[in-house]
Protein backbone atom coordinates (compact mmCIF):
# COMPACT_ATOMS: atom_id res chain seq x y z
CA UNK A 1 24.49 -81.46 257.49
CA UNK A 2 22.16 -82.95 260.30
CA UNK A 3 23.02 -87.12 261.50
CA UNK A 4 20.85 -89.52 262.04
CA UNK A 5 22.24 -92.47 264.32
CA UNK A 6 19.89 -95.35 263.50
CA UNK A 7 21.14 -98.55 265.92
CA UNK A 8 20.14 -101.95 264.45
CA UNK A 9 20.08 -105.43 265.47
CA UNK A 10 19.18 -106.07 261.60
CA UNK A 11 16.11 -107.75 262.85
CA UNK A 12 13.03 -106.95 260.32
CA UNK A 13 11.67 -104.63 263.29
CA UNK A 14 15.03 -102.75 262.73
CA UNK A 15 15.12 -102.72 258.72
CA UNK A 16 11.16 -101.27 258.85
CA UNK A 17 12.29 -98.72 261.06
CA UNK A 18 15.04 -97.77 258.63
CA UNK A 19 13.04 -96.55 255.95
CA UNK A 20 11.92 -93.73 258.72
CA UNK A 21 15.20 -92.89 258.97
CA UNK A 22 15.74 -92.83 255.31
CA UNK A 23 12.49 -90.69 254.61
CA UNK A 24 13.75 -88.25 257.67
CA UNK A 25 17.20 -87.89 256.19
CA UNK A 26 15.81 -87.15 252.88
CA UNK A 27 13.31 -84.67 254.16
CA UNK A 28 15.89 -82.60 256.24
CA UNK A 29 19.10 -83.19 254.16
CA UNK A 30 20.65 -85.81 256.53
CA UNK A 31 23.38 -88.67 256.45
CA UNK A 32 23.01 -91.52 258.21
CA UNK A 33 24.83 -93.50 260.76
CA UNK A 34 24.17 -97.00 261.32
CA UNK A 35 25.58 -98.42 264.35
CA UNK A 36 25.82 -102.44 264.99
CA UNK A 37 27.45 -103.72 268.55
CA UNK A 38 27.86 -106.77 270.19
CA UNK A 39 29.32 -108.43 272.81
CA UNK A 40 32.10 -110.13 274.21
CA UNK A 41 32.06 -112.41 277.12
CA UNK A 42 33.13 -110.84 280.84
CA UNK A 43 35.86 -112.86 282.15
CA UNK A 44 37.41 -112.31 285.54
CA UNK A 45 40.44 -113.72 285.12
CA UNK A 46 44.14 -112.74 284.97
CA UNK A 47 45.45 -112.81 281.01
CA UNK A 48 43.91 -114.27 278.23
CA UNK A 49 44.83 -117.93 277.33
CA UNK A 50 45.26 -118.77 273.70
CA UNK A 51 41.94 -120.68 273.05
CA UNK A 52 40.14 -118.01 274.65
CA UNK A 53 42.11 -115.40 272.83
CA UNK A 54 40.85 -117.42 269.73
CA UNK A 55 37.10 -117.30 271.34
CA UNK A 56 37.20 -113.71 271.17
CA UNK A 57 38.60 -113.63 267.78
CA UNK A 58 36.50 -115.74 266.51
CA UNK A 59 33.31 -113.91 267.66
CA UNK A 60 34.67 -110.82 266.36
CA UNK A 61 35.03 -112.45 263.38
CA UNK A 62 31.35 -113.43 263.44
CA UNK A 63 29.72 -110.15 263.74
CA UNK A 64 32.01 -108.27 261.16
CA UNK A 65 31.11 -110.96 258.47
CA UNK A 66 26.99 -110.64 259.45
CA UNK A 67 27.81 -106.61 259.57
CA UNK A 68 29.20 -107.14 256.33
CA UNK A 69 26.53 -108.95 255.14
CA UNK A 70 23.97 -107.04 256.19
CA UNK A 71 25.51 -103.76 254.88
CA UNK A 72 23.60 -104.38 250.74
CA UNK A 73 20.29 -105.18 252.42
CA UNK A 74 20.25 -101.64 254.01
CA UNK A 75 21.37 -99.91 250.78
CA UNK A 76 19.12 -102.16 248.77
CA UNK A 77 16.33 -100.83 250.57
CA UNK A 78 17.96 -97.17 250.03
CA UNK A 79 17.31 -97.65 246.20
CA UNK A 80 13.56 -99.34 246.46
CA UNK A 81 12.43 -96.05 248.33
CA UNK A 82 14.23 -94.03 245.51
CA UNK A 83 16.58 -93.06 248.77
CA UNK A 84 20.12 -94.33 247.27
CA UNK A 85 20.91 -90.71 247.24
CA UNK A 86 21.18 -90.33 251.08
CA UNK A 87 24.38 -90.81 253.04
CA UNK A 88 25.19 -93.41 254.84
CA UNK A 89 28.24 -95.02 256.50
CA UNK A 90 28.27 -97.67 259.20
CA UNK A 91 29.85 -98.36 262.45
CA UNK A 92 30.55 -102.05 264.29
CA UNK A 93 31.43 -101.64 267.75
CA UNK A 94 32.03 -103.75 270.79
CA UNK A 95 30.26 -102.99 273.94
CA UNK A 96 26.79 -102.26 275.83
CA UNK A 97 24.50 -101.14 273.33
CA UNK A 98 23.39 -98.06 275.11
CA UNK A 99 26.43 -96.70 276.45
CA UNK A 100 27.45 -96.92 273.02
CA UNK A 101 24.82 -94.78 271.46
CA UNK A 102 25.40 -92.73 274.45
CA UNK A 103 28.99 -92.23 272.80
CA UNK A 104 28.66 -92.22 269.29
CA UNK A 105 25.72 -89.65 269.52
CA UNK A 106 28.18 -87.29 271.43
CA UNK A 107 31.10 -87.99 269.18
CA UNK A 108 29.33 -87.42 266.23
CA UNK A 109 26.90 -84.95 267.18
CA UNK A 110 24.11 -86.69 266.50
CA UNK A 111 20.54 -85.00 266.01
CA UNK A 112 18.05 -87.82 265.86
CA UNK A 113 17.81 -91.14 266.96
CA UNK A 114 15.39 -93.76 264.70
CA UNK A 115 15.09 -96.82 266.52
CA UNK A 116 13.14 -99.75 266.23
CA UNK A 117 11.01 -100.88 269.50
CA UNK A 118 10.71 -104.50 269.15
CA UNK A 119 14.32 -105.75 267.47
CA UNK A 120 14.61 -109.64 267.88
CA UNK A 121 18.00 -109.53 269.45
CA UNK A 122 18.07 -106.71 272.20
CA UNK A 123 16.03 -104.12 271.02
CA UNK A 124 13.07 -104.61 272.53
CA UNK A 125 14.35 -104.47 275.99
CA UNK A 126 16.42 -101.73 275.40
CA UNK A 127 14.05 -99.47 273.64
CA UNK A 128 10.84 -101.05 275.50
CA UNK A 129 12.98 -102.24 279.33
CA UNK A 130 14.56 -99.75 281.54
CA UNK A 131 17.17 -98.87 279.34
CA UNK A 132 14.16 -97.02 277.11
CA UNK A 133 14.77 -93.90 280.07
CA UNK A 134 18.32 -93.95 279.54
CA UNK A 135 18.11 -93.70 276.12
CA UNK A 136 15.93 -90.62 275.85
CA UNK A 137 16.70 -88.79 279.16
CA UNK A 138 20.42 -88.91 278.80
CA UNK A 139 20.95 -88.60 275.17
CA UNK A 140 21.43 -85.42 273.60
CA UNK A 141 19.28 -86.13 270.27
CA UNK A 142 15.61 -86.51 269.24
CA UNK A 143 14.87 -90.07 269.81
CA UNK A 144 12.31 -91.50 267.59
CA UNK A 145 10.93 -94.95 268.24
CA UNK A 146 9.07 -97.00 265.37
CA UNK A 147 6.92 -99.65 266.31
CA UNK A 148 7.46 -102.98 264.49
CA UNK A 149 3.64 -102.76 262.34
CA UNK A 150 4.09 -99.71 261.58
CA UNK A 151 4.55 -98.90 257.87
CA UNK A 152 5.67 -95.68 256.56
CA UNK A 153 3.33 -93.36 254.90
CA UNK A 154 3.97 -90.06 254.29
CA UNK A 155 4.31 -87.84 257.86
CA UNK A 156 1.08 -85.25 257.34
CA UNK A 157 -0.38 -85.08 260.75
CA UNK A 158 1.88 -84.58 263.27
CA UNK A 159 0.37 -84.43 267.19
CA UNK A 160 2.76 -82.48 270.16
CA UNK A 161 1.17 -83.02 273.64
CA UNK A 162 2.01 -79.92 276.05
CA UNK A 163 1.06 -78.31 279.29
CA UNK A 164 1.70 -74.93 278.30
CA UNK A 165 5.15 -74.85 279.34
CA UNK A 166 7.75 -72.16 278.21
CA UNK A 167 9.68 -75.51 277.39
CA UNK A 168 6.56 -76.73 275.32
CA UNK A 169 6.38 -73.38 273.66
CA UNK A 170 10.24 -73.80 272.31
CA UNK A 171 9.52 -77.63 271.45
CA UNK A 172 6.96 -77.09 269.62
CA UNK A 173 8.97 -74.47 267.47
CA UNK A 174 11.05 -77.11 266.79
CA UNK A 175 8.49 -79.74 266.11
CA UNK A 176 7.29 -77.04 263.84
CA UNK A 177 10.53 -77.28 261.47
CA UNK A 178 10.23 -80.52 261.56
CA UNK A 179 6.84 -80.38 260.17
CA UNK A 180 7.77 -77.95 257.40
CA UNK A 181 10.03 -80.82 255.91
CA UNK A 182 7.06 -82.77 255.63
CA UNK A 183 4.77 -80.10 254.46
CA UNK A 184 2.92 -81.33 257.72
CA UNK A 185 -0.18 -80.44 260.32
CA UNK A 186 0.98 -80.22 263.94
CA UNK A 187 -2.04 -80.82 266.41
CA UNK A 188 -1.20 -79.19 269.24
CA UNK A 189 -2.83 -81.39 272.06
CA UNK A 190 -3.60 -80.58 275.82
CA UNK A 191 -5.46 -82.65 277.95
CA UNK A 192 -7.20 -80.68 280.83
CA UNK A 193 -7.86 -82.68 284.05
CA UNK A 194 -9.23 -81.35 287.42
CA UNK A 195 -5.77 -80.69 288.81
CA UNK A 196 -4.68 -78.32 285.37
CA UNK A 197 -3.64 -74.38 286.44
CA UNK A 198 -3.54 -73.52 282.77
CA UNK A 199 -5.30 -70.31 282.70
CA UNK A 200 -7.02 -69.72 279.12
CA UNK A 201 -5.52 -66.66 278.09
CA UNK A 202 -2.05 -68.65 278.23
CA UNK A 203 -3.99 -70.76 275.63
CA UNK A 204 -5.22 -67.57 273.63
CA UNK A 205 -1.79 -66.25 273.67
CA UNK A 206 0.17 -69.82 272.47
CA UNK A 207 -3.05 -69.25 269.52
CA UNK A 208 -1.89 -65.61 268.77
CA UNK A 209 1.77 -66.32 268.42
CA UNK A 210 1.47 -69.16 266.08
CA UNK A 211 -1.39 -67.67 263.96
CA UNK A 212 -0.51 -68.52 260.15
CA UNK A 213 1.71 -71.78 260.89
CA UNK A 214 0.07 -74.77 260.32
CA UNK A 215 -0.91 -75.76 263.88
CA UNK A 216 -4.44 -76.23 265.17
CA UNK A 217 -5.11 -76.03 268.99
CA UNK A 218 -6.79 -78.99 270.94
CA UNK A 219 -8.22 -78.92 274.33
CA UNK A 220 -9.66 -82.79 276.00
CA UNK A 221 -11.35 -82.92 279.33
CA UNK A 222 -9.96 -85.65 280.95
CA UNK A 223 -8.36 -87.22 284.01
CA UNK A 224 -7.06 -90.45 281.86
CA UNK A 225 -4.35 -88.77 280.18
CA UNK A 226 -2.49 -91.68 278.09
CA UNK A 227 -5.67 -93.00 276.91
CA UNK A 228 -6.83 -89.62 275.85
CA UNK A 229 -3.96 -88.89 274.05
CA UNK A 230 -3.49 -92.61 272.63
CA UNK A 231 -7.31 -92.40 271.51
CA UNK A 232 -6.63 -88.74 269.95
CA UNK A 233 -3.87 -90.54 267.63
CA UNK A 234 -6.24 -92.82 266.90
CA UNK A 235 -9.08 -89.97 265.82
CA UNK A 236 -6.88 -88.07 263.57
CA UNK A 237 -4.91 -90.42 261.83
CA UNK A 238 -1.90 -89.13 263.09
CA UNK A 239 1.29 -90.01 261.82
CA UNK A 240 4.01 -89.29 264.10
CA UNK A 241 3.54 -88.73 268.26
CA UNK A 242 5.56 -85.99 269.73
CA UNK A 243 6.20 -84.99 273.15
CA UNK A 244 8.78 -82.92 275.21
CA UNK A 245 10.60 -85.63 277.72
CA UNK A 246 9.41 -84.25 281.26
CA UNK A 247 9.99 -87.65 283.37
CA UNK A 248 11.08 -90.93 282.40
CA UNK A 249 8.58 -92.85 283.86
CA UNK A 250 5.71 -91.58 281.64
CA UNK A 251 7.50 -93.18 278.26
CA UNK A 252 7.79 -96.28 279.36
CA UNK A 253 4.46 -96.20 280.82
CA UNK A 254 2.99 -95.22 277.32
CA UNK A 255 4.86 -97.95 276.03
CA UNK A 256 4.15 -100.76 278.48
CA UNK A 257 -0.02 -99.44 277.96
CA UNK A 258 0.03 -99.72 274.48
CA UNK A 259 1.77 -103.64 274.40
CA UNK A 260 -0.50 -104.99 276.84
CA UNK A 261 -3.66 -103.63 275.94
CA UNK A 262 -2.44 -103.80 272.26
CA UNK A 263 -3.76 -100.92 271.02
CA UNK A 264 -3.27 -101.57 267.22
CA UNK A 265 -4.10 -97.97 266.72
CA UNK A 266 -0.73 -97.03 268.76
CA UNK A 267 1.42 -99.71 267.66
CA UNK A 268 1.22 -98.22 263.93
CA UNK A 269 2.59 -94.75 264.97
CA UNK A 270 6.31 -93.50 266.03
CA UNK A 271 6.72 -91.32 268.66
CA UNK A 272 9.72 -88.68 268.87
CA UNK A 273 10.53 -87.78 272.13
CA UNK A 274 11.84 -84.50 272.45
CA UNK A 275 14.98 -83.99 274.65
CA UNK A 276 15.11 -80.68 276.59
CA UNK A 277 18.49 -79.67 275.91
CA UNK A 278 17.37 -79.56 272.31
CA UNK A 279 15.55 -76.71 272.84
């Protein structure tokens, strides 16, 4: 059986982005892991004196009653998507947030990340700050990110940007499975600008081999990239954004675009970035 680590902050950014993770567990027979850390304060000091002792305690205390708490309001939204079927167990642990799902995705094997992007306690500068690279450059999982307006509706158009890669070519194999789940479109997107080498048979070839799937072939003339592909979504009603991770800095570019200019048609879609060594 596939995992799904979803980290939350419990924030209502976090619990909307749950029900992704629900609806992607369901739709590739998948338990969920939902992972909850905090804390402590770094002292630099030799021992621990009582009252601090009793500090620490106490705040450990704290965050295993709210993770206790919080626990029914995750499964009660299990059971008002009809989802109280899919697995789930939860983790609380004690440390930096993204060394931790660093850890816990290698323990536990994990094959996708769902993460909210705009938590109210830490998650949006993890997901959105500098820590967003880390995240999806170092960790060996899918990572998909799920804006805080967007509401789930059924995944049917599905867009993968590529350059015509031999990496693209094996992503979007895998994209492909993951649109068979959904019983989904894939929209194969390439945006030509003045500096592309892609010669058009490569094109006619990447057409051949995936005649009969459900994918339909895109080709934009442009030298604004993001925009192209951010006004594409926009278009074609896509539902979910996917791309193979070739540098860091274009994510949180993407990101950083989108807030600022608050492109409403962007903020309403998730985007799965694609790790290479998943494919």
């Amino acid at each position: 059986m596939k995992k799904i680590l979803f980290p939350t902050d419990f924030s209502p950014a976090a619990n909307n982005a749950f029900v992704y993770a629900l609806k992607l567990a369901n739709a590739i027979n998948a338990e969920i892991i939902t992972l909850h850390t905090y804390e402590l304060p770094q002292l630099h000091m030799g021992g621990l004196p009582q009252t601090l002792k009793d500090v620490y305690d106490s705040i450990e205390l704290e965050n295993f009653e709210d993770f206790k708490d919080q626990i029914p309001i995750l499964r009660d939204l299990a059971e008002k998507h009809n989802l109280g079927r899919v697995k789930i167990s939860n983790v609380l642990k004690h440390g930096d947030l993204i060394w931790t799902i660093k850890k816990v995705a290698k323990d536990e094997k994990i094959d996708y990340i769902v993460m909210g992007t705009k938590g109210a306690t830490g998650l949006k500068e993890t997901f959105l700050g500098s820590n967003t690279g880390s995240v999806i450059t170092d960790v060996d999982a899918f990572v998909f990110g799920v804006p805080e307006n967007c509401e789930f509706t059924p995944i049917k158009n599905i867009v993968f940007t590529t350059r015509f890669r031999e990496k693209d070519l094996e992503a979007l194999k895998q994209v492909l499975k993951l649109a068979k789940a959904f019983d989904a479109k894939v929209h194969c997107l390439y945006i030509k600008t003045k500096k592309s080498d892609v010669k058009e048979v490569t094109i006619q070839d990447w057409k051949f081999l995936f005649k009969g799937e459900q994918v339909e072939f895109h080709t934009v003339e442009s030298e604004q990239v993001k925009d192209s592909i951010l006004n594409f979504v926009n278009s074609y009603q896509v539902d979910l954004l996917t791309m193979l991770n070739y540098k860091r800095g274009f994510f949180e570019e993407l990101f950083k675009q989108s807030l600022t200019q608050k492109l409403a048609f962007h903020v309403q879609v998730p985007i799965l970035a694609i790790h290479e060594s998943k494919i």
